[in-house]
Protein backbone atom coordinates (compact mmCIF):
# COMPACT_ATOMS: atom_id res chain seq x y z
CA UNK A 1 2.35 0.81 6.75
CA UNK A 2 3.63 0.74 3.06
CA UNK A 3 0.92 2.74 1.09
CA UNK A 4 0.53 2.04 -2.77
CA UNK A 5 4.08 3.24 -3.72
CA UNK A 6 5.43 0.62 -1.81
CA UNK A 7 3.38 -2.13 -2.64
CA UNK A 8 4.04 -1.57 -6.30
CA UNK A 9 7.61 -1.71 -5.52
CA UNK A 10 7.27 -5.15 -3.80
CA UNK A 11 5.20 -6.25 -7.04
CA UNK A 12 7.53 -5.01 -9.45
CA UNK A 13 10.65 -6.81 -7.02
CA UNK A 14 8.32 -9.66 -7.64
CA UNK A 15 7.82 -10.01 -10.75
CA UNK A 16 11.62 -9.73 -11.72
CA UNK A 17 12.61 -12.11 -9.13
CA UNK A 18 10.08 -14.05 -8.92
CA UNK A 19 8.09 -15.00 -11.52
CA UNK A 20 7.94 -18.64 -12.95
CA UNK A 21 9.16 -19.83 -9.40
CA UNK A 22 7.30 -23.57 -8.66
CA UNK A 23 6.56 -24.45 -4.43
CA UNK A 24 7.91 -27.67 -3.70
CA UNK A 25 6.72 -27.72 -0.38
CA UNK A 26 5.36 -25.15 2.34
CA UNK A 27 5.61 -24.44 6.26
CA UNK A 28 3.41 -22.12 7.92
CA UNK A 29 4.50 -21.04 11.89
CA UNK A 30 1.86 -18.39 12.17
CA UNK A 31 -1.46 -19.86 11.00
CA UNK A 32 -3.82 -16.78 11.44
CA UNK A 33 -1.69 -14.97 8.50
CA UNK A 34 -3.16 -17.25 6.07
CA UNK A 35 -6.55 -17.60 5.62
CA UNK A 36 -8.09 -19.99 2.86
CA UNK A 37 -11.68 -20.32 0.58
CA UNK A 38 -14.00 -22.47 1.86
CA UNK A 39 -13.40 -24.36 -1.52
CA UNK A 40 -10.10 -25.14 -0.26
CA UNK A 41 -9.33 -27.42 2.67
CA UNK A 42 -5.93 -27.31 2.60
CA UNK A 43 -3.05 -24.54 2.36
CA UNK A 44 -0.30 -26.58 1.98
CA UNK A 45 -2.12 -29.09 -0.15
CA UNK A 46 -2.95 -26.22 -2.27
CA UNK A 47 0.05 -24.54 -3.27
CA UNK A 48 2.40 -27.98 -3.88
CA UNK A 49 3.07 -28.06 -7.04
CA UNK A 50 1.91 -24.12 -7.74
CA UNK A 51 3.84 -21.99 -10.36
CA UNK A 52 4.01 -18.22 -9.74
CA UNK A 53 2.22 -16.78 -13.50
CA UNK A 54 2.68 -12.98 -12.15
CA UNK A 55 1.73 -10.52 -9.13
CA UNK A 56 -0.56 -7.80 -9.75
CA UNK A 57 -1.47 -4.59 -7.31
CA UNK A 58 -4.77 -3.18 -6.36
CA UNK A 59 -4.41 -0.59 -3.98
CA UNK A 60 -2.21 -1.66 -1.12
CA UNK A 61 -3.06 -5.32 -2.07
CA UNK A 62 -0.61 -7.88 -4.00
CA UNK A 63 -2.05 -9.83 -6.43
CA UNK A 64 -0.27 -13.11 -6.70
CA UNK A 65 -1.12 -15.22 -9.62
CA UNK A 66 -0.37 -18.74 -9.41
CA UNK A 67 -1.42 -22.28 -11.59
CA UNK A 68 -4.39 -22.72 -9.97
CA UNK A 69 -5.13 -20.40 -6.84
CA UNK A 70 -4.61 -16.90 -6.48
CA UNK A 71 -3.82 -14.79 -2.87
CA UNK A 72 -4.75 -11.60 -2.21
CA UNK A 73 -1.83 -10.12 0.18
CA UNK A 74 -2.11 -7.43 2.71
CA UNK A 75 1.25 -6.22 4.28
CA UNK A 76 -0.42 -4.27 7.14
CA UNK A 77 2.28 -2.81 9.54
CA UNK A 78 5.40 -4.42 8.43
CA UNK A 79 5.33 -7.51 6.62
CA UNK A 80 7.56 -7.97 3.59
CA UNK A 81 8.21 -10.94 0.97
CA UNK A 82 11.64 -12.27 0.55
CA UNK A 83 13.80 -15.12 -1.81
CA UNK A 84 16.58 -15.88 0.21
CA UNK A 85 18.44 -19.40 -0.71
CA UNK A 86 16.83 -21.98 1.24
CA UNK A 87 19.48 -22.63 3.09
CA UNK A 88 19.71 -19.69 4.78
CA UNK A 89 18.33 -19.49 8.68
CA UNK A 90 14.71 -18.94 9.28
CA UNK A 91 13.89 -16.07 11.60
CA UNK A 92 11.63 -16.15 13.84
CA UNK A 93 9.75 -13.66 12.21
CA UNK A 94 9.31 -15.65 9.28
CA UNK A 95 5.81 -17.10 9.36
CA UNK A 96 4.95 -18.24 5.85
CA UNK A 97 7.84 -20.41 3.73
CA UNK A 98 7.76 -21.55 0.15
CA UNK A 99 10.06 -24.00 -0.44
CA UNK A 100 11.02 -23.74 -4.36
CA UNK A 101 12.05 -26.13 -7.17
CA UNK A 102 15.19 -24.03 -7.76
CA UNK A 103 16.64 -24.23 -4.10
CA UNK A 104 15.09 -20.34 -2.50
CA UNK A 105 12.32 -19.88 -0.05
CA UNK A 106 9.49 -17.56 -0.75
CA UNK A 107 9.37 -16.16 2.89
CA UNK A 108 6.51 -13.86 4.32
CA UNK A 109 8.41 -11.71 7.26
CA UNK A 110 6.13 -9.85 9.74
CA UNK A 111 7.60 -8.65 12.81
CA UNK A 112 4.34 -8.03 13.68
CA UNK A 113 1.67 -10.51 12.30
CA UNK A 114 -0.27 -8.13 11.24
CA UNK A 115 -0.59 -9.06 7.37
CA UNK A 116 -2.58 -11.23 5.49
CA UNK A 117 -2.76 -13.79 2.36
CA UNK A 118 -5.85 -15.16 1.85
CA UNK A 119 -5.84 -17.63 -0.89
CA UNK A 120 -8.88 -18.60 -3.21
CA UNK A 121 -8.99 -20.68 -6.19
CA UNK A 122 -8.59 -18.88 -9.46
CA UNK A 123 -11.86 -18.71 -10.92
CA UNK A 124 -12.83 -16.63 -7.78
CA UNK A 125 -10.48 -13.74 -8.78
CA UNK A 126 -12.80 -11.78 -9.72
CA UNK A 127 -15.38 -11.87 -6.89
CA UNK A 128 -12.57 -11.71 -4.14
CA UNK A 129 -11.20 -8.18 -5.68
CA UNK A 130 -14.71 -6.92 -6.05
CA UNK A 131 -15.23 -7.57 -2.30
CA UNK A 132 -12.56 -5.48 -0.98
CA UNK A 133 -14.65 -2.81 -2.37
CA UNK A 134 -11.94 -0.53 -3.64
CA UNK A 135 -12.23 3.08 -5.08
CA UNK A 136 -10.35 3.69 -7.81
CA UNK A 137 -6.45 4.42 -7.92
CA UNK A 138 -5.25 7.69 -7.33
CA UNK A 139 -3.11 7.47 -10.86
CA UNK A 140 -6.53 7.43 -12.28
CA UNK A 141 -9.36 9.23 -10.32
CA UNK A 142 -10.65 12.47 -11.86
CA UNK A 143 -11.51 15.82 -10.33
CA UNK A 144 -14.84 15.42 -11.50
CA UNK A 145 -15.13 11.98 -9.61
CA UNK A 146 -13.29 13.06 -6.17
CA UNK A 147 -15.75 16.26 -6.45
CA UNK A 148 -18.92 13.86 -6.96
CA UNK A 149 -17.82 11.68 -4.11
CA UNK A 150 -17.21 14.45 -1.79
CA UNK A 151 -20.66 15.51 -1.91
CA UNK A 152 -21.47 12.13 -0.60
CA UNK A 153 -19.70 13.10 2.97
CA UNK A 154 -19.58 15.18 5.89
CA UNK A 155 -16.05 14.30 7.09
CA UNK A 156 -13.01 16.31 6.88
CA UNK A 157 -10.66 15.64 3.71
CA UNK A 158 -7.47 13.80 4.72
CA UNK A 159 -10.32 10.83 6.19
CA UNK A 160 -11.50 10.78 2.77
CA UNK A 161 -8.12 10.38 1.16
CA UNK A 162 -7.39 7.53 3.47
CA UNK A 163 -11.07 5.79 2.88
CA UNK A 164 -9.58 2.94 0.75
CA UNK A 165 -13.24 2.95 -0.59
CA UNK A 166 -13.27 6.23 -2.17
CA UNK A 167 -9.81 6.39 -3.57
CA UNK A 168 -7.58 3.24 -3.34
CA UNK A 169 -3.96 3.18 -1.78
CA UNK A 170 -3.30 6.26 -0.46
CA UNK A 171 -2.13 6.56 3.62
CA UNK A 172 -0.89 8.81 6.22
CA UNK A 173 2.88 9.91 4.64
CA UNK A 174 1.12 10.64 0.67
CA UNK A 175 -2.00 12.11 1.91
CA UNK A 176 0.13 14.86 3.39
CA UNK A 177 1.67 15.42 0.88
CA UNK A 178 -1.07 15.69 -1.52
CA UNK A 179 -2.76 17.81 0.64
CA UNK A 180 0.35 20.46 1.18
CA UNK A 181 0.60 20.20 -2.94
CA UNK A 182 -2.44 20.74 -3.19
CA UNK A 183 -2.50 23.98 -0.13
CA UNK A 184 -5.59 21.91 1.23
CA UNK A 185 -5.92 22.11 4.79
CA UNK A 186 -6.36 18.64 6.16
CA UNK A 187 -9.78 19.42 8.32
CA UNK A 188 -11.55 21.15 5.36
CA UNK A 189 -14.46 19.55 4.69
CA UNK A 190 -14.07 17.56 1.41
CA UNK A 191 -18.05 18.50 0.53
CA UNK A 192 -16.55 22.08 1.20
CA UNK A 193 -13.51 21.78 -1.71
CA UNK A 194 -14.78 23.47 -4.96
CA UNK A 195 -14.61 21.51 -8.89
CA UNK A 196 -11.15 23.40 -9.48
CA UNK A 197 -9.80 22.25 -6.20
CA UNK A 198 -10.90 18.31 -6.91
CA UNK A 199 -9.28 18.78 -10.04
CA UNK A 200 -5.62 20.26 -7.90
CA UNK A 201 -5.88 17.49 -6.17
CA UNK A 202 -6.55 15.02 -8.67
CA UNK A 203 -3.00 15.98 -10.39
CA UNK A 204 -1.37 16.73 -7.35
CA UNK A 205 -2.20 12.48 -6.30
CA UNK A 206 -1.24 11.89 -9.74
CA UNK A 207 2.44 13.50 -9.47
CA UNK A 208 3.37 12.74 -6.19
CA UNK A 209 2.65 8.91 -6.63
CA UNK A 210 4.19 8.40 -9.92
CA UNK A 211 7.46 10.36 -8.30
CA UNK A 212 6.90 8.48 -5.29
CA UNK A 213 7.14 4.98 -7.21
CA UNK A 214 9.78 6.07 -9.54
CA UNK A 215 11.77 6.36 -6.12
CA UNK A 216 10.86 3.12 -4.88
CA UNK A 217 8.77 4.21 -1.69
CA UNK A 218 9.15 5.64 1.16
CA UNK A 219 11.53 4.43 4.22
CA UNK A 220 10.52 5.84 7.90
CA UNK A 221 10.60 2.84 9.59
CA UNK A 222 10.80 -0.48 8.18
CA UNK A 223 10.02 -0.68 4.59
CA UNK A 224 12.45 -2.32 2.13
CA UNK A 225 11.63 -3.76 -1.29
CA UNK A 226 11.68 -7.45 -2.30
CA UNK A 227 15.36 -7.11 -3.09
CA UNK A 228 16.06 -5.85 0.60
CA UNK A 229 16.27 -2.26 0.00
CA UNK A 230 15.00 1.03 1.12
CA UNK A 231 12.65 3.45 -0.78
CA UNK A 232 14.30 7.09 -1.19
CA UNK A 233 11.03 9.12 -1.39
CA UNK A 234 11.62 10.18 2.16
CA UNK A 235 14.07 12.84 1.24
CA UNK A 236 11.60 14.39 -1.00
CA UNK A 237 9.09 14.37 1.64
CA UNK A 238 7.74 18.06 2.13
CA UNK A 239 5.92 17.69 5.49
CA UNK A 240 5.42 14.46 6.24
CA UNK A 241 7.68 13.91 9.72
CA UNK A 242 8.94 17.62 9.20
CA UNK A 243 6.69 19.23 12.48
CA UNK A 244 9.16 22.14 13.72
CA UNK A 245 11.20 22.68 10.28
CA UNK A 246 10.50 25.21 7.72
CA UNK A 247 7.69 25.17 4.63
CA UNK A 248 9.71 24.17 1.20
CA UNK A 249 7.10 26.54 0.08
CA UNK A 250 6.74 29.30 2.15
CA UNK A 251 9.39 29.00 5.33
CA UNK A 252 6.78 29.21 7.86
CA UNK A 253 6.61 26.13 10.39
CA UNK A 254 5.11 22.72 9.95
CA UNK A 255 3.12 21.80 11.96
CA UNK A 256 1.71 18.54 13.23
CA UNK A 257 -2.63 17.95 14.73
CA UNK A 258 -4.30 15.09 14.84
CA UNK A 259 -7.03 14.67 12.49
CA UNK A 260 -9.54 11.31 12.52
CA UNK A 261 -6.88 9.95 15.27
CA UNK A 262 -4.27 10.28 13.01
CA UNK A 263 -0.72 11.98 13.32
CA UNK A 264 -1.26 15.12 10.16
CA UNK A 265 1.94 17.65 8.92
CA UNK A 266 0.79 21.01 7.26
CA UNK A 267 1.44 24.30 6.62
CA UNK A 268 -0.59 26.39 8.82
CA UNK A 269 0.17 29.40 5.91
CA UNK A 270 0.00 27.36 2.94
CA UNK A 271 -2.98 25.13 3.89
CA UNK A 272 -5.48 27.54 5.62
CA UNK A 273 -8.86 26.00 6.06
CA UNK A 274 -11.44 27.67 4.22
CA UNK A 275 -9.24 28.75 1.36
C-alpha cells in the first residue's frame, strides 16, 4: 500500500503534469470506486467541464482540487493515476477515465479495486478532511505530542504508528524503519516509551520520511509514480523485507514476528523490548 512517501510523489507527478488539465467527458467501468455527496447526483455530470486548480496530500489521501468539486483519493492496495494520450488502449484495469481538452486521459488504474475517490462539492472541503479524522503528519508531530498520546493507550507501539488517527501516513515498510532508527522494539508498549524516547522517534519519522520522499518512495511490489516510475527508497531500506540478513547497525539477524496481524522486521539486539 503506498504510505505517505508515495502519495506525495503521485501529488507532486500531479501537479507537474497535471495541473490546469479541463475533463471533456468521463467513463466510469467500476462504479463502487467512486462515491459522490449527496449534494451531487451525478459523477459524470459533475466533473464535465472541471479544471484541475492543484492536488494536495493529507496523509495517504490526494487532494484533488478542481473548478467546482473537490475528491478526496485513497489508493488502497494498488491503484495509481495516469495521463496517457487518449488514444492509447484502455486496460481492463482502468476503471475511472477523464477524457481531457488537450487529447490525454486522466486514468485511475487499480488492479485491485480497492481505492477510492469520493467527490464533494468545494465548499465541503473542509468538513470532508475533518472527517477522516487524521493525526497530524509525521514531518510535524512532536515528542511531546507522541508522548501525550501514548499515555492515552495500552497497545503496543508499531499499532500506534500505523493508527492513521494518532499520527497520519505512516504504514508497515516506514514504521519499521522508524522503529529500528529509533532501537524501539515494535511490541513495547507506547505508554511504556519515556519523553526522550518520543522525542527519538519524533526525529527519527522526521528523517526517514523526508529521505524517503526525496527518493520518490518505495517499490516492493507495485508502486510507480504518476510518470510511470519506481521509487528507490527500497535500497535504503534497513529491515524492512531484510528477515535472515544482517543488522546495518549491529550484524546480528533481522528478524521478522507478527505484531497487531501484521508482518514486523527488527533487530532482536538493537530493538530489545524494555530498553
Amino acid at each position: 500500500m503506498p504510505e505517505l512517501p508515495e502519495v506525495e510523489t503521485v501529488k507532486r507527478g500531479l501537479n507537474r503534469l497535471a495541473q490546469g488539465i479541463c475533463v471533456k467527458d468521463v467513463t466510469v467501468t467500476w462504479p463502487a470506486i467512486v462515491q459522490i455527496s449527496d449534494e451531487l447526483t451525478d459523477f459524470r455530470q459533475a466533473m464535465r467541464g472541471q479544471t484541475l486548480q492543484d492536488v494536495e496530500r493529507r496523509g495517504k489521501f490526494l487532494i484533488f482540487n478542481w473548478s467546482d468539486v473537490i475528491w478526496v483519493s485513497h489508493l488502497r492496495m494498488e491503484g495509481k493515476y495516469l495521463l496517457p494520450e487518449h488514444k492509447e488502449v484502455v486496460d481492463k484495469y482502468t476503471h475511472v477515465i477523464l477524457e481531457l481538452e488537450d487529447g490525454r486521459d486522466l486514468r485511475y488504474r487499480d488492479v485491485r479495486k480497492f481505492g477510492r475517490i469520493k467527490c464533494y462539492p468545494k465548499q465541503q472541503k473542509e468538513a470532508a478532511i475533518n472527517a477522516l479524522h487524521l493525526g497530524p503528519e509525521p514531518q510535524e508531530v512532536t515528542g511531546e505530542e507522541l508522548f501525550n498520546a501514548f499515555q492515552r493507550t495500552k497497545r503496543a507501539i508499531k499499532p500506534c504508528l500505523l493508527d492513521q488517527h494518532i499520527i497520519a501516513g505512516i504504514g508497515n515498510i516506514y514504521a519499521d524503519e522508524i522503529l529500528w532508527e529509533s532501537q524501539i522494539h515494535p511490541e513495547t508498549l507506547a505508554a511504556n516509551l519515556s519523553e526522550a524516547q518520543c522525542v527519538q522517534l519524533a526525529a527519527a519519522m522526521a528523517t526517514i520520511i523526508k529521505r524517503a520522499i526525496e527518493k520518490g518512495g518505495t517499490t516492493v511490489r507495485t508502486y510507480t509514480n504518476a510518470l510511470g516510475e519506481n521509487g528507490h527508497y527500497q535500497d535504503e531500506l534497513k529491515v524492512y523485507g531484510r528477515e535472515g540478513l544482517p543488522c546495518a547497525r549491529c550484524h546480528n539477524t533481522i528478524e521478522k514476528i507478527k505484531v497487531a496481524q501484521r508482518g514486523t522486521h527488527f533487530c532482536p539486539y538493537c530493538q530489545r523490548i524494555g530498553e
